[in-house]
C-alpha atoms as a PDB file:
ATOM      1  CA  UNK A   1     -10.847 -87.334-105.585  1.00  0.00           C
ATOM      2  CA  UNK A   2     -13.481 -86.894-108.543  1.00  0.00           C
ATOM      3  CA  UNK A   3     -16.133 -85.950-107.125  1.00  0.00           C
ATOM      4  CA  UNK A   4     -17.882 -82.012-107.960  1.00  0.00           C
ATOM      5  CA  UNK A   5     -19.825 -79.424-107.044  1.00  0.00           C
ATOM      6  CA  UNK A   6     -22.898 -81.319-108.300  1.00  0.00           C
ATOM      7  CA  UNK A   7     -22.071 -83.660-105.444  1.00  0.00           C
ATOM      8  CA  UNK A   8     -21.457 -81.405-103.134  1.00  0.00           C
ATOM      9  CA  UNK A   9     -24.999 -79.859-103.204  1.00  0.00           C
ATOM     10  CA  UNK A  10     -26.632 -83.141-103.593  1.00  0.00           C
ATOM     11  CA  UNK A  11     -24.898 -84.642-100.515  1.00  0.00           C
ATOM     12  CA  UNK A  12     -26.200 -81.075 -98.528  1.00  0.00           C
ATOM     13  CA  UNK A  13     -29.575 -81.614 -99.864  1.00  0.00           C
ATOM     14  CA  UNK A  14     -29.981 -84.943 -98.318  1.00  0.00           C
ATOM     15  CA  UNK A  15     -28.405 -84.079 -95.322  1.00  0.00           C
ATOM     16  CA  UNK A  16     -31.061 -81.439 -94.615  1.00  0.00           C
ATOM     17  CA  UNK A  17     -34.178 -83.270 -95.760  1.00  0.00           C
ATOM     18  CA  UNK A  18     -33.213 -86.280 -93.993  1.00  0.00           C
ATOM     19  CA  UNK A  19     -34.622 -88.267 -96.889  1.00  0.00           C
ATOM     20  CA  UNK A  20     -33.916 -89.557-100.632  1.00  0.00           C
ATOM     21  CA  UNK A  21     -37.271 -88.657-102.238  1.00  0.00           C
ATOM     22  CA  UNK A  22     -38.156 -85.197-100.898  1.00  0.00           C
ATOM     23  CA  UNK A  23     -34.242 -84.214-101.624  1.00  0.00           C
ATOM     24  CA  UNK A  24     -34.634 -85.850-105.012  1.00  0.00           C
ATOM     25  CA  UNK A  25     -38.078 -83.519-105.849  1.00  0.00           C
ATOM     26  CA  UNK A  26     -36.201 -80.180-104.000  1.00  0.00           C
ATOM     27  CA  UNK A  27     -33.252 -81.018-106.837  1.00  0.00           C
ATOM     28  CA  UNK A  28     -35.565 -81.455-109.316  1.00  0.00           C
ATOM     29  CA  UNK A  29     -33.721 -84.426-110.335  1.00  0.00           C
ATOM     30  CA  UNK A  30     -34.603 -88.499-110.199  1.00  0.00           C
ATOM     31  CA  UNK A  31     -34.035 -90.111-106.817  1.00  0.00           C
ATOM     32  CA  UNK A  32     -32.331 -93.093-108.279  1.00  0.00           C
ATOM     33  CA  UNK A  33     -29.529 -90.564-110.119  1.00  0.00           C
ATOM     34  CA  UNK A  34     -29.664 -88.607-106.684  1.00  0.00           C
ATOM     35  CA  UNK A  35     -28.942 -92.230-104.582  1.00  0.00           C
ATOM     36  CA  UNK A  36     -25.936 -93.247-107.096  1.00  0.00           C
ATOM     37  CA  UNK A  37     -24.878 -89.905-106.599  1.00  0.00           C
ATOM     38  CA  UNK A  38     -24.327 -90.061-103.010  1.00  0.00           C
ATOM     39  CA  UNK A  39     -23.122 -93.767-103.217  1.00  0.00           C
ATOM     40  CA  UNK A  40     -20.344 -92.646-105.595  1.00  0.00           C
ATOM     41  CA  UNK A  41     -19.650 -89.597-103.208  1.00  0.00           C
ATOM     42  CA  UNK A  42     -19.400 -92.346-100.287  1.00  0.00           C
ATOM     43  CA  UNK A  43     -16.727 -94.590-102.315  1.00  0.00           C
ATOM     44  CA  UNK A  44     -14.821 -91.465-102.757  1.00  0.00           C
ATOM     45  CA  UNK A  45     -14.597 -90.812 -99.647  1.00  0.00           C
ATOM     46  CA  UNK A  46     -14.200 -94.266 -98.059  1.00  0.00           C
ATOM     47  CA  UNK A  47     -16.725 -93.573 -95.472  1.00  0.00           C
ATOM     48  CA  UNK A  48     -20.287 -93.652 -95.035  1.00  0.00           C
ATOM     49  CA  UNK A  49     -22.121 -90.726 -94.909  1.00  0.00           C
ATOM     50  CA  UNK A  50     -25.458 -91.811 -94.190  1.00  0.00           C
ATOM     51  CA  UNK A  51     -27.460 -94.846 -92.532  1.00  0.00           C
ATOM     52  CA  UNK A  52     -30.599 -95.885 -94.404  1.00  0.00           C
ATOM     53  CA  UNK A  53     -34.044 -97.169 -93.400  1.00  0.00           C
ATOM     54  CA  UNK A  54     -37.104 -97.531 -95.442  1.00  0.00           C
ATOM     55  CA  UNK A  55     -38.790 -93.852 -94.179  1.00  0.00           C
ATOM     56  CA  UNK A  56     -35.664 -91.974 -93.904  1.00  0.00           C
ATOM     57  CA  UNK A  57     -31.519 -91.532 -93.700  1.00  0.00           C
ATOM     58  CA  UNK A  58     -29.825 -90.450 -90.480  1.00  0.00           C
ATOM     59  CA  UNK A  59     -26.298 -88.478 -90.794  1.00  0.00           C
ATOM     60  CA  UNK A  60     -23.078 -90.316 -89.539  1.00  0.00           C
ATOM     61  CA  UNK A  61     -20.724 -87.861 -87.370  1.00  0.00           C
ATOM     62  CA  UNK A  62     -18.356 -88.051 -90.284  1.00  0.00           C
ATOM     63  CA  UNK A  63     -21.412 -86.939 -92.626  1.00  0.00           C
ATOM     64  CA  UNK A  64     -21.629 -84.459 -90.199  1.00  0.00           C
ATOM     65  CA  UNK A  65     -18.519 -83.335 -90.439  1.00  0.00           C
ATOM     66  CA  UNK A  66     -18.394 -83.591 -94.051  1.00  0.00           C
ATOM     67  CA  UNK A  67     -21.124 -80.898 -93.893  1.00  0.00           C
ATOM     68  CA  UNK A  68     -19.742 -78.372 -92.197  1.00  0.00           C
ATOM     69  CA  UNK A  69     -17.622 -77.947 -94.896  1.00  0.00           C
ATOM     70  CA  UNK A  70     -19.167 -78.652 -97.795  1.00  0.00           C
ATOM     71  CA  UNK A  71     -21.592 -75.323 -96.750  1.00  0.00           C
ATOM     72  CA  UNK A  72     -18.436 -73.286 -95.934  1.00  0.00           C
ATOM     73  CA  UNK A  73     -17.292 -74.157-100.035  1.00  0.00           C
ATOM     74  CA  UNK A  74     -20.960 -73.461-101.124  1.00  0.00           C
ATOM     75  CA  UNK A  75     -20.853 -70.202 -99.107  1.00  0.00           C
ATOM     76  CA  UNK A  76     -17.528 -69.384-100.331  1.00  0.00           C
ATOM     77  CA  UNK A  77     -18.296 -70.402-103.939  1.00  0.00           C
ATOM     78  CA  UNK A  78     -21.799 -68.313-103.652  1.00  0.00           C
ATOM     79  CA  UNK A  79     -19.505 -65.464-102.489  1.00  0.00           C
ATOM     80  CA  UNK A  80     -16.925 -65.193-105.100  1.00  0.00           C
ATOM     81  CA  UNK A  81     -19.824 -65.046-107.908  1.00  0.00           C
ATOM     82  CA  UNK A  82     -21.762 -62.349-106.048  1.00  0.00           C
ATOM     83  CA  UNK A  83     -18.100 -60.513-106.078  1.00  0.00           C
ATOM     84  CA  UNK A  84     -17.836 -61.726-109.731  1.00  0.00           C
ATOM     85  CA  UNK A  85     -20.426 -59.684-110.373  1.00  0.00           C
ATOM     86  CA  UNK A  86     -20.183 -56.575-108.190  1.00  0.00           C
ATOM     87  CA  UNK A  87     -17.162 -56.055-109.768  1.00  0.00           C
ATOM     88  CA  UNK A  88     -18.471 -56.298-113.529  1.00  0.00           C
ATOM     89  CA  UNK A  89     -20.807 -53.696-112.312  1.00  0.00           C
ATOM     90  CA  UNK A  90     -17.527 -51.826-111.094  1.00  0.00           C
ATOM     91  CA  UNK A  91     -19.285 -52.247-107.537  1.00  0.00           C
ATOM     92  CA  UNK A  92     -15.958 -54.073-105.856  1.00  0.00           C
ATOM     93  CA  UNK A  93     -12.495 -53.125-106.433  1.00  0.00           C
ATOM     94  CA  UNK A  94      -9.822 -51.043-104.412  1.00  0.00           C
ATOM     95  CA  UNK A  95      -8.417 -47.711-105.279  1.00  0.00           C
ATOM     96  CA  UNK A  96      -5.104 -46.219-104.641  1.00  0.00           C
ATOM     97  CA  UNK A  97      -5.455 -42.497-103.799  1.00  0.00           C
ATOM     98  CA  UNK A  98      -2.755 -40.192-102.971  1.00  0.00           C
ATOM     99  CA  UNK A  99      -3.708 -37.096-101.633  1.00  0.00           C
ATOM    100  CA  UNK A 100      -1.676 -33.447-100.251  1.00  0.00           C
ATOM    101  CA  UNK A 101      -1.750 -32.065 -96.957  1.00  0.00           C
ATOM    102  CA  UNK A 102      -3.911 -29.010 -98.409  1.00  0.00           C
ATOM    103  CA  UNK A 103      -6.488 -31.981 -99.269  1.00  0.00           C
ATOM    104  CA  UNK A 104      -6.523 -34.063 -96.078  1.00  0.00           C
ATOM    105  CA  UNK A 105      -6.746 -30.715 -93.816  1.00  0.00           C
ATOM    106  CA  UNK A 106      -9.901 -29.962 -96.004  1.00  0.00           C
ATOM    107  CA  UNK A 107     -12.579 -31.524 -97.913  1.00  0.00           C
ATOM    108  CA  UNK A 108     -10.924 -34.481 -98.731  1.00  0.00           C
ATOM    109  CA  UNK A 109     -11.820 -36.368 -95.401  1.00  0.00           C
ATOM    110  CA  UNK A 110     -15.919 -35.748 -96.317  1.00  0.00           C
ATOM    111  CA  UNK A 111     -15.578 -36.706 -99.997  1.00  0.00           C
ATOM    112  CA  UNK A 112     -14.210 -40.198 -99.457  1.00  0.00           C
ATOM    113  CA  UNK A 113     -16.446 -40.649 -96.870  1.00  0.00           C
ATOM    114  CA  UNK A 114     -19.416 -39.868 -98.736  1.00  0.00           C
ATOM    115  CA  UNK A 115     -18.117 -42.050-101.523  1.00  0.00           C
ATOM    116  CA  UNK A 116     -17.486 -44.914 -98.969  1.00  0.00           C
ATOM    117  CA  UNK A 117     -20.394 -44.993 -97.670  1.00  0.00           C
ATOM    118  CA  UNK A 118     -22.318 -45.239-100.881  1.00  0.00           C
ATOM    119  CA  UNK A 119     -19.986 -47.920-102.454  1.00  0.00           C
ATOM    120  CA  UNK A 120     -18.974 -50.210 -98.993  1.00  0.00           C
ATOM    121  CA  UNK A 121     -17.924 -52.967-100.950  1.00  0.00           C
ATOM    122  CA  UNK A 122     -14.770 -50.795-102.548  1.00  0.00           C
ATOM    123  CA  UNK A 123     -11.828 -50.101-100.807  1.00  0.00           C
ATOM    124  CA  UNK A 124     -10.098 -46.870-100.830  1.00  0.00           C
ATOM    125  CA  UNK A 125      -6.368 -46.891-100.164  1.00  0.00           C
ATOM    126  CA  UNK A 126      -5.229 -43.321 -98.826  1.00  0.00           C
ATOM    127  CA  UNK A 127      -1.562 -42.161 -99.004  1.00  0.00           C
ATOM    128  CA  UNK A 128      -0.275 -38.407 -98.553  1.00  0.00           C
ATOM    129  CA  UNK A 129       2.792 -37.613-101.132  1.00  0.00           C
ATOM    130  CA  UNK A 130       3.431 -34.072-102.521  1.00  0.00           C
ATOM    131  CA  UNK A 131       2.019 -33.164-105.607  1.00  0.00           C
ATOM    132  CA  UNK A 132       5.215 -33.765-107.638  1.00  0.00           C
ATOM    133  CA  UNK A 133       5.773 -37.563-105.994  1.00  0.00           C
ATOM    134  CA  UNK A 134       2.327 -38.355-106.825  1.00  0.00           C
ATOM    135  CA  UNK A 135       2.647 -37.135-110.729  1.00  0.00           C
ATOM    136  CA  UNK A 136       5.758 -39.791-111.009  1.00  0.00           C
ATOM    137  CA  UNK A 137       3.270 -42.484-109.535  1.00  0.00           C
ATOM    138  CA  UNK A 138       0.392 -42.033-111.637  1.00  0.00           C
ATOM    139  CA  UNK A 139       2.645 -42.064-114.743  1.00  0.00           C
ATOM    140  CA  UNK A 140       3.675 -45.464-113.103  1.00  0.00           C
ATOM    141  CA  UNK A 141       0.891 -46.553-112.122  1.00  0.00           C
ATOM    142  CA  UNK A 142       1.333 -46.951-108.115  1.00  0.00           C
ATOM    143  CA  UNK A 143      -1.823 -44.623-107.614  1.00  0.00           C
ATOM    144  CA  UNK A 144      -5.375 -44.544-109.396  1.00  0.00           C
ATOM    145  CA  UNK A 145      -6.163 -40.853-108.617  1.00  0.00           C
ATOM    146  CA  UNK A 146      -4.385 -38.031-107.082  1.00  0.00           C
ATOM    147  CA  UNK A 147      -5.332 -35.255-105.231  1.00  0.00           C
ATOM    148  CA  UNK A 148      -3.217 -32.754-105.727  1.00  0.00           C
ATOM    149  CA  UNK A 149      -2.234 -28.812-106.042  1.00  0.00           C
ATOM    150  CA  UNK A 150      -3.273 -27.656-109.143  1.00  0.00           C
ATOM    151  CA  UNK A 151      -4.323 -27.106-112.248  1.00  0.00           C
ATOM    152  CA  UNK A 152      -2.031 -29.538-113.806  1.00  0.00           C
ATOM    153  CA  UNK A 153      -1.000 -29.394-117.641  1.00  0.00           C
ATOM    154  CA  UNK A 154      -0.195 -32.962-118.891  1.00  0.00           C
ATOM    155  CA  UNK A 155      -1.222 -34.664-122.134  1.00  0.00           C
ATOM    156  CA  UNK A 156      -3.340 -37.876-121.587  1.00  0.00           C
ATOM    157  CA  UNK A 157      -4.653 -37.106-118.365  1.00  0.00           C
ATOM    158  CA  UNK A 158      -7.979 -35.724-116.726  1.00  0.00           C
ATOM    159  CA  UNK A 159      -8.751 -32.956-113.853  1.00  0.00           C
ATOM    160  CA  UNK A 160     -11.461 -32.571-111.628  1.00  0.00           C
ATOM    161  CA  UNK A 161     -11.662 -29.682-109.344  1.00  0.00           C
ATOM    162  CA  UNK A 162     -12.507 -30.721-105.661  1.00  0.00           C
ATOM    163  CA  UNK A 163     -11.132 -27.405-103.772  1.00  0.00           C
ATOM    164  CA  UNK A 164     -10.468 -23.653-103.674  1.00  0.00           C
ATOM    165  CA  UNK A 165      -9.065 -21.912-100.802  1.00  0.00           C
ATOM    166  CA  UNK A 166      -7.024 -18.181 -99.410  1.00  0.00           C
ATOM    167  CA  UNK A 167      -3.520 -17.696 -98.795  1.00  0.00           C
ATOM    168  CA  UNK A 168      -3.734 -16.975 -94.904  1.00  0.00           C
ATOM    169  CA  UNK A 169       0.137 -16.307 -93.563  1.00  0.00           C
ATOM    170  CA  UNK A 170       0.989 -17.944 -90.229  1.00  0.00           C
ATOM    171  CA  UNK A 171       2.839 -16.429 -87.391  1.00  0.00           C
ATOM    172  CA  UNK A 172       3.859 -18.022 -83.937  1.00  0.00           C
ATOM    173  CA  UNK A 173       1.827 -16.004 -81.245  1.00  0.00           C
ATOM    174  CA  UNK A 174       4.530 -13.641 -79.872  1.00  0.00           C
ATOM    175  CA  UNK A 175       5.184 -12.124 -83.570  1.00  0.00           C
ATOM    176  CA  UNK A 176       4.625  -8.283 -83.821  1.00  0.00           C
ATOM    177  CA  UNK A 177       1.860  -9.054 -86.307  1.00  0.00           C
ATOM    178  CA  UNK A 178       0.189 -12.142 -84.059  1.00  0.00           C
ATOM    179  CA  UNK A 179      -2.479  -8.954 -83.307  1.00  0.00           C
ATOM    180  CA  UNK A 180      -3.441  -8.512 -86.072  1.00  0.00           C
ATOM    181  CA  UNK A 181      -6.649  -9.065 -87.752  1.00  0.00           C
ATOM    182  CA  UNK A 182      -5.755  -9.134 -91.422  1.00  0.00           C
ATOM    183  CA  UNK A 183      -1.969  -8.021 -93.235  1.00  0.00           C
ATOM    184  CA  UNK A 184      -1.164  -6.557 -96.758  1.00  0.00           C
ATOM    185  CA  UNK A 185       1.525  -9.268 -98.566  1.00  0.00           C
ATOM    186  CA  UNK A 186       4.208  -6.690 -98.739  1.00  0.00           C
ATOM    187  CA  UNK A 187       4.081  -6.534 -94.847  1.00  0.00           C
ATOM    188  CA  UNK A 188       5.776 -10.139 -94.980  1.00  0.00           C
ATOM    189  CA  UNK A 189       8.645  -8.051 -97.338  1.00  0.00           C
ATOM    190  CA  UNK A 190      11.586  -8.560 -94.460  1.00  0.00           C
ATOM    191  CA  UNK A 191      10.898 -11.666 -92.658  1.00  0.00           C
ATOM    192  CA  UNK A 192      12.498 -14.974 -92.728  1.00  0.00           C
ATOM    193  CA  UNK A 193      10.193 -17.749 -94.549  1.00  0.00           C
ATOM    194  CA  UNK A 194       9.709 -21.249 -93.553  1.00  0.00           C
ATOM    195  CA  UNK A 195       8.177 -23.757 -96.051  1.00  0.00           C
ATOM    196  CA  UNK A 196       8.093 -26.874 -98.223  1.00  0.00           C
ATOM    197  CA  UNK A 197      11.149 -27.207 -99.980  1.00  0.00           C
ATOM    198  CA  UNK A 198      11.048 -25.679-103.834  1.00  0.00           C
ATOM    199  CA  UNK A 199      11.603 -29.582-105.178  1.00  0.00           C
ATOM    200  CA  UNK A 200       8.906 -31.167-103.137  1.00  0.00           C
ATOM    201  CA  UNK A 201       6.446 -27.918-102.650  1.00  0.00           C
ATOM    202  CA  UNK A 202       6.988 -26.607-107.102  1.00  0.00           C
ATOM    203  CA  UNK A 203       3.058 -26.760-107.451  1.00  0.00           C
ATOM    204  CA  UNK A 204       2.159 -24.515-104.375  1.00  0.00           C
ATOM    205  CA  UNK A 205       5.134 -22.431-105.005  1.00  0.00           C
ATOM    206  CA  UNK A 206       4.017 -21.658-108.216  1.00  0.00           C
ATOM    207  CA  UNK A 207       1.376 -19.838-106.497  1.00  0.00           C
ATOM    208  CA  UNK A 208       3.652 -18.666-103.836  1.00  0.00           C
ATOM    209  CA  UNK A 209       6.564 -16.900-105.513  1.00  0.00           C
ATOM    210  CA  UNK A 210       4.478 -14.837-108.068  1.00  0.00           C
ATOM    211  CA  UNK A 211       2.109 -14.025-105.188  1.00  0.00           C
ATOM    212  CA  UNK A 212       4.803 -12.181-102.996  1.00  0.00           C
ATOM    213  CA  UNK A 213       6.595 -10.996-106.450  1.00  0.00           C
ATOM    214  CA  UNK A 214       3.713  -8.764-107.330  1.00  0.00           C
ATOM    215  CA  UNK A 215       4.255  -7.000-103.608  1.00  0.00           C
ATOM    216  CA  UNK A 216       7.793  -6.737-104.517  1.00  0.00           C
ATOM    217  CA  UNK A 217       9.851  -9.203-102.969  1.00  0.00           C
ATOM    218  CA  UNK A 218      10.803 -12.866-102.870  1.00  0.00           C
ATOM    219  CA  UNK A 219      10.223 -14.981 -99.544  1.00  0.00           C
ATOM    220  CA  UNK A 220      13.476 -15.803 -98.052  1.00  0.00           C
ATOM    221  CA  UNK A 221      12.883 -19.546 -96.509  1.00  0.00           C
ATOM    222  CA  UNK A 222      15.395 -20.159 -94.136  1.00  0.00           C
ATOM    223  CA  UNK A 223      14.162 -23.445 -92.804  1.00  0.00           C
ATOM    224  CA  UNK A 224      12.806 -26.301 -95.102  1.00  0.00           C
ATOM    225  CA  UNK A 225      10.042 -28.719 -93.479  1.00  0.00           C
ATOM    226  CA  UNK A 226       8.502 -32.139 -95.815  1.00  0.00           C
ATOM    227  CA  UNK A 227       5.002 -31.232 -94.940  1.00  0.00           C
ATOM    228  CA  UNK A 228       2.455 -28.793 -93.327  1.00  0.00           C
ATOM    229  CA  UNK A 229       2.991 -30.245 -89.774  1.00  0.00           C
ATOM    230  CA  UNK A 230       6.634 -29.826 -90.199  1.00  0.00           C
ATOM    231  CA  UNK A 231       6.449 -26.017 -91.335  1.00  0.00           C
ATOM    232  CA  UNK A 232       3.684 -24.984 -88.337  1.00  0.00           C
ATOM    233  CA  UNK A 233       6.364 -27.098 -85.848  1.00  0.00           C
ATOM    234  CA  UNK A 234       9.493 -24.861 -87.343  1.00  0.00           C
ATOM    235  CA  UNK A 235       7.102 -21.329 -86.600  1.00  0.00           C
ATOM    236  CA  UNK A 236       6.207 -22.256 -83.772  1.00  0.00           C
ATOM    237  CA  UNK A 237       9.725 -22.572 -82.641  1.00  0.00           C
ATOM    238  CA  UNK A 238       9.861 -19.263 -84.096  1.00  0.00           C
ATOM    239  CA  UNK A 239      12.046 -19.648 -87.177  1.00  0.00           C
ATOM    240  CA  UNK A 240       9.871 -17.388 -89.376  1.00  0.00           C
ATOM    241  CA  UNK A 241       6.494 -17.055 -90.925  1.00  0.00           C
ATOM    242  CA  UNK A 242       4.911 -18.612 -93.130  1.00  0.00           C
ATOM    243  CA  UNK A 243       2.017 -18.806 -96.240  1.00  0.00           C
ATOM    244  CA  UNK A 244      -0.461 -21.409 -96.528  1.00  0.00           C
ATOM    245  CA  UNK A 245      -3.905 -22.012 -96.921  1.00  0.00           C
ATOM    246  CA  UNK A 246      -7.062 -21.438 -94.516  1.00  0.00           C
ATOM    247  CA  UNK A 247      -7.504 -24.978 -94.628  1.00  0.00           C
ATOM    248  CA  UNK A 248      -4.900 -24.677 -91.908  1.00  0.00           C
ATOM    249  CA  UNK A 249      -6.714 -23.767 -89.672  1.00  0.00           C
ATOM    250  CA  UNK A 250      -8.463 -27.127 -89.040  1.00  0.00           C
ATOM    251  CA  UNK A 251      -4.708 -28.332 -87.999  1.00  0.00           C
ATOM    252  CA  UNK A 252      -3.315 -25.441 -86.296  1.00  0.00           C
ATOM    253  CA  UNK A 253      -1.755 -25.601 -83.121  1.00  0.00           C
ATOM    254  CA  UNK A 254      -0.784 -23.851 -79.742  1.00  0.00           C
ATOM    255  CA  UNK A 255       1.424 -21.084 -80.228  1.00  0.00           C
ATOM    256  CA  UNK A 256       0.222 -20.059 -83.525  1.00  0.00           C
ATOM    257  CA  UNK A 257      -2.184 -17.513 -85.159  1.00  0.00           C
ATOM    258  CA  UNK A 258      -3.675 -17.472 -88.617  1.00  0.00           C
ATOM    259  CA  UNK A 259      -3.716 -13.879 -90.351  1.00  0.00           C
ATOM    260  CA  UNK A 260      -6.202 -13.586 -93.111  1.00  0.00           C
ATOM    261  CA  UNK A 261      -3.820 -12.029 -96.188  1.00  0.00           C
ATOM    262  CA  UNK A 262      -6.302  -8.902 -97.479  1.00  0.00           C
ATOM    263  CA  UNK A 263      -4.471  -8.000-100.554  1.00  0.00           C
ATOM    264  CA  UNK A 264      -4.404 -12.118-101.835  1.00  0.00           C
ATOM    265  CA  UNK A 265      -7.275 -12.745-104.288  1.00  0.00           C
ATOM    266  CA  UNK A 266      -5.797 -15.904-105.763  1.00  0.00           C
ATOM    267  CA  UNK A 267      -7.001 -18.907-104.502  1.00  0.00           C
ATOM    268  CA  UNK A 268      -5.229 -22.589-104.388  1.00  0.00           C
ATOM    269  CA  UNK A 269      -6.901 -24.753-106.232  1.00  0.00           C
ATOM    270  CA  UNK A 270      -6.651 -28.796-105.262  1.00  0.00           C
ATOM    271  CA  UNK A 271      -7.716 -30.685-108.118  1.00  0.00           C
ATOM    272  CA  UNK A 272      -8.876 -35.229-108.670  1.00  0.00           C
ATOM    273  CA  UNK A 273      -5.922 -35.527-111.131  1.00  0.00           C
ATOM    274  CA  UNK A 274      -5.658 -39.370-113.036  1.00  0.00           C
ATOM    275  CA  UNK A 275      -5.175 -40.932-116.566  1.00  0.00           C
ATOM    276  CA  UNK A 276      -7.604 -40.742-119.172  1.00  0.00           C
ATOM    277  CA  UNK A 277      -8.049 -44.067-119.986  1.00  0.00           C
ATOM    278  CA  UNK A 278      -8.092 -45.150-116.346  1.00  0.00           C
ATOM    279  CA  UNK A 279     -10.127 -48.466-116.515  1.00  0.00           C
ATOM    280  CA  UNK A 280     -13.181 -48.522-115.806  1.00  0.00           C
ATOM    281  CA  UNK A 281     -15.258 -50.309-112.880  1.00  0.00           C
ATOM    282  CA  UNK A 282     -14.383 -48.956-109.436  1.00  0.00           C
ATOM    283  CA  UNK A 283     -12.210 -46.179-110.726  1.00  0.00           C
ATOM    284  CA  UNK A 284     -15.476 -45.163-113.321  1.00  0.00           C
ATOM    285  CA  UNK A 285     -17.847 -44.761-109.999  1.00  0.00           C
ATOM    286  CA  UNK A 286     -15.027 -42.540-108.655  1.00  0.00           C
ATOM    287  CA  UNK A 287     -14.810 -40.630-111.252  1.00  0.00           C
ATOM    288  CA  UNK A 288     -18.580 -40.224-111.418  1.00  0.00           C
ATOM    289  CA  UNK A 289     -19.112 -39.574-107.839  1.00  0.00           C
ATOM    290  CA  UNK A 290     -16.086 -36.523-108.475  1.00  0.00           C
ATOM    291  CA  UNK A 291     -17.520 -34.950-111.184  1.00  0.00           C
ATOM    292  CA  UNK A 292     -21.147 -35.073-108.983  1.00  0.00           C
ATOM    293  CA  UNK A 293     -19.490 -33.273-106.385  1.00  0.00           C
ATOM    294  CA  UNK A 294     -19.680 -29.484-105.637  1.00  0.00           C
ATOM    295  CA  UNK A 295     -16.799 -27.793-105.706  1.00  0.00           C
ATOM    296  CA  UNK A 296     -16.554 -26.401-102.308  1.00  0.00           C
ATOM    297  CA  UNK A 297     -15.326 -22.776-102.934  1.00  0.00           C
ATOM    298  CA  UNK A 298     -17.291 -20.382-100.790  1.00  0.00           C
END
């Protein structure tokens, strides 16, 4: 059929004025180009869309049927420019964000709120991944922005600090030390480890091993868990002990106690981590809204 948009809206305009002339005026166009209009829209169609009189033009039910959806492809048509244009303005979009446990137990949950709710129309796309799995996907592309243990080191990319936190060590509650109310790191010198395993967990045991090397010993893991939920299950069992960070304690369980480490001035920092000439739009307001926010070391 050859019939346009131009149609389209003239065909609505009549429908809803009910007459030639005052439809002709609200197009600002000439009613005899408006009535050939609608007569070639008619012999398109092969029906008739309106009956005439002198004073004014009734709708058929086809006409009326014909309406209903020519507003639903002026609605949709009126929607995909305002979208047009939100996402010129970098207003629309989706972004893919991986993110660690040590993020999502802490201020990661506030951030992307805070950003959602100033910028509804974009849509954020959450996934946990280690650090290390989510440094192999940005430098594929999979993800827009990771958060992840840090500082990282790598040419063409850019870092954004979002988090600082304390080693606290973790003990399941019937643990000679579970009493305590703070412990020295070389306390921790003869007890079995459980953690992330050194492939997945490098970046936070890059903090870890020199951290118990400077109290003289190495942590002997002798149970391997993917993730933080995995490691507190394995303690709990009572497999070991282990070292993570206070933001822990927003996930921690029955059956086990967080000890604040006395002696353990580093921090873990969790750091916005994606390419430098990451385009711009949605992933610019990200980046924006990052750089805006307060680092939430206390």
């Amino acid at each position: 059929m050859k019939f346009g948009l131009r149609h389209i809206r003239y065909f609505i305009a009549v429908a809803e004025e009910q007459h030639f002339r005052r439809a002709a005026e609200r197009l600002g166009v000439a009613q005899p180009a408006l009535s050939r209009a609608i007569q070639y829209l008619e012999k398109e169609l092969g029906v008739v869309l309106f009956t005439r009189s002198n004073r004014n033009v009734q709708i058929t039910p086809a006409g009326e049927s014909f309406l209903a959806g020519c507003r639903g492809v002026i609605n949709s048509i009126d929607h995909a420019v305002d979208n047009t244009r939100l996402a010129h303005r970098g207003l629309l979009g989706s972004l893919r964000i991986g993110y660690t446990d040590m993020a999502i137990a802490g201020c990661l949950p506030v951030l992307l709120k805070a950003f959602q709710d100033g910028h509804p129309n974009i849509i954020l796309q959450p996934h946990h991944d280690v650090t290390v799995t989510q440094l192999q996907k940005l430098d594929t592309g999979a993800l827009d922005i990771g958060f992840v243990t840090g500082p990282i080191n790598r040419t063409g990319y850019r870092q954004c600090p979002v988090q600082s936190e304390r080693f606290v060590c973790v003990v399941y509650e019937s643990h000679p030390l579970a009493g305590r109310a703070a412990i020295r790191l070389e306390e921790l010198a003869g007890e079995d480890f459980v953690h992330g395993s050194s492939k997945d967990w490098e970046q936070f045991h890059s903090y870890l091993l020199p951290l118990c090397r400077r109290s003289g010993f190495v942590p002997q893991v002798v149970q391997e868990a993917f993730n933080t939920a995995g490691i507190l299950g394995l303690v709990s069992a009572g497999m070991g002990v282990t070292i993570l960070t206070e933001s822990v304690l927003n996930a921690i369980g029955p059956g086990l106690v967080a000890i604040p480490i006395e002696d353990a001035s580093e921090r873990l920092q969790t750091v916005a981590f994606w390419k430098r000439d990451a385009p711009d739009g949605a992933m610019q307001l990200f980046v924006d809204f990052l750089q805006d926010y307060e680092l939430s070391a206390d």
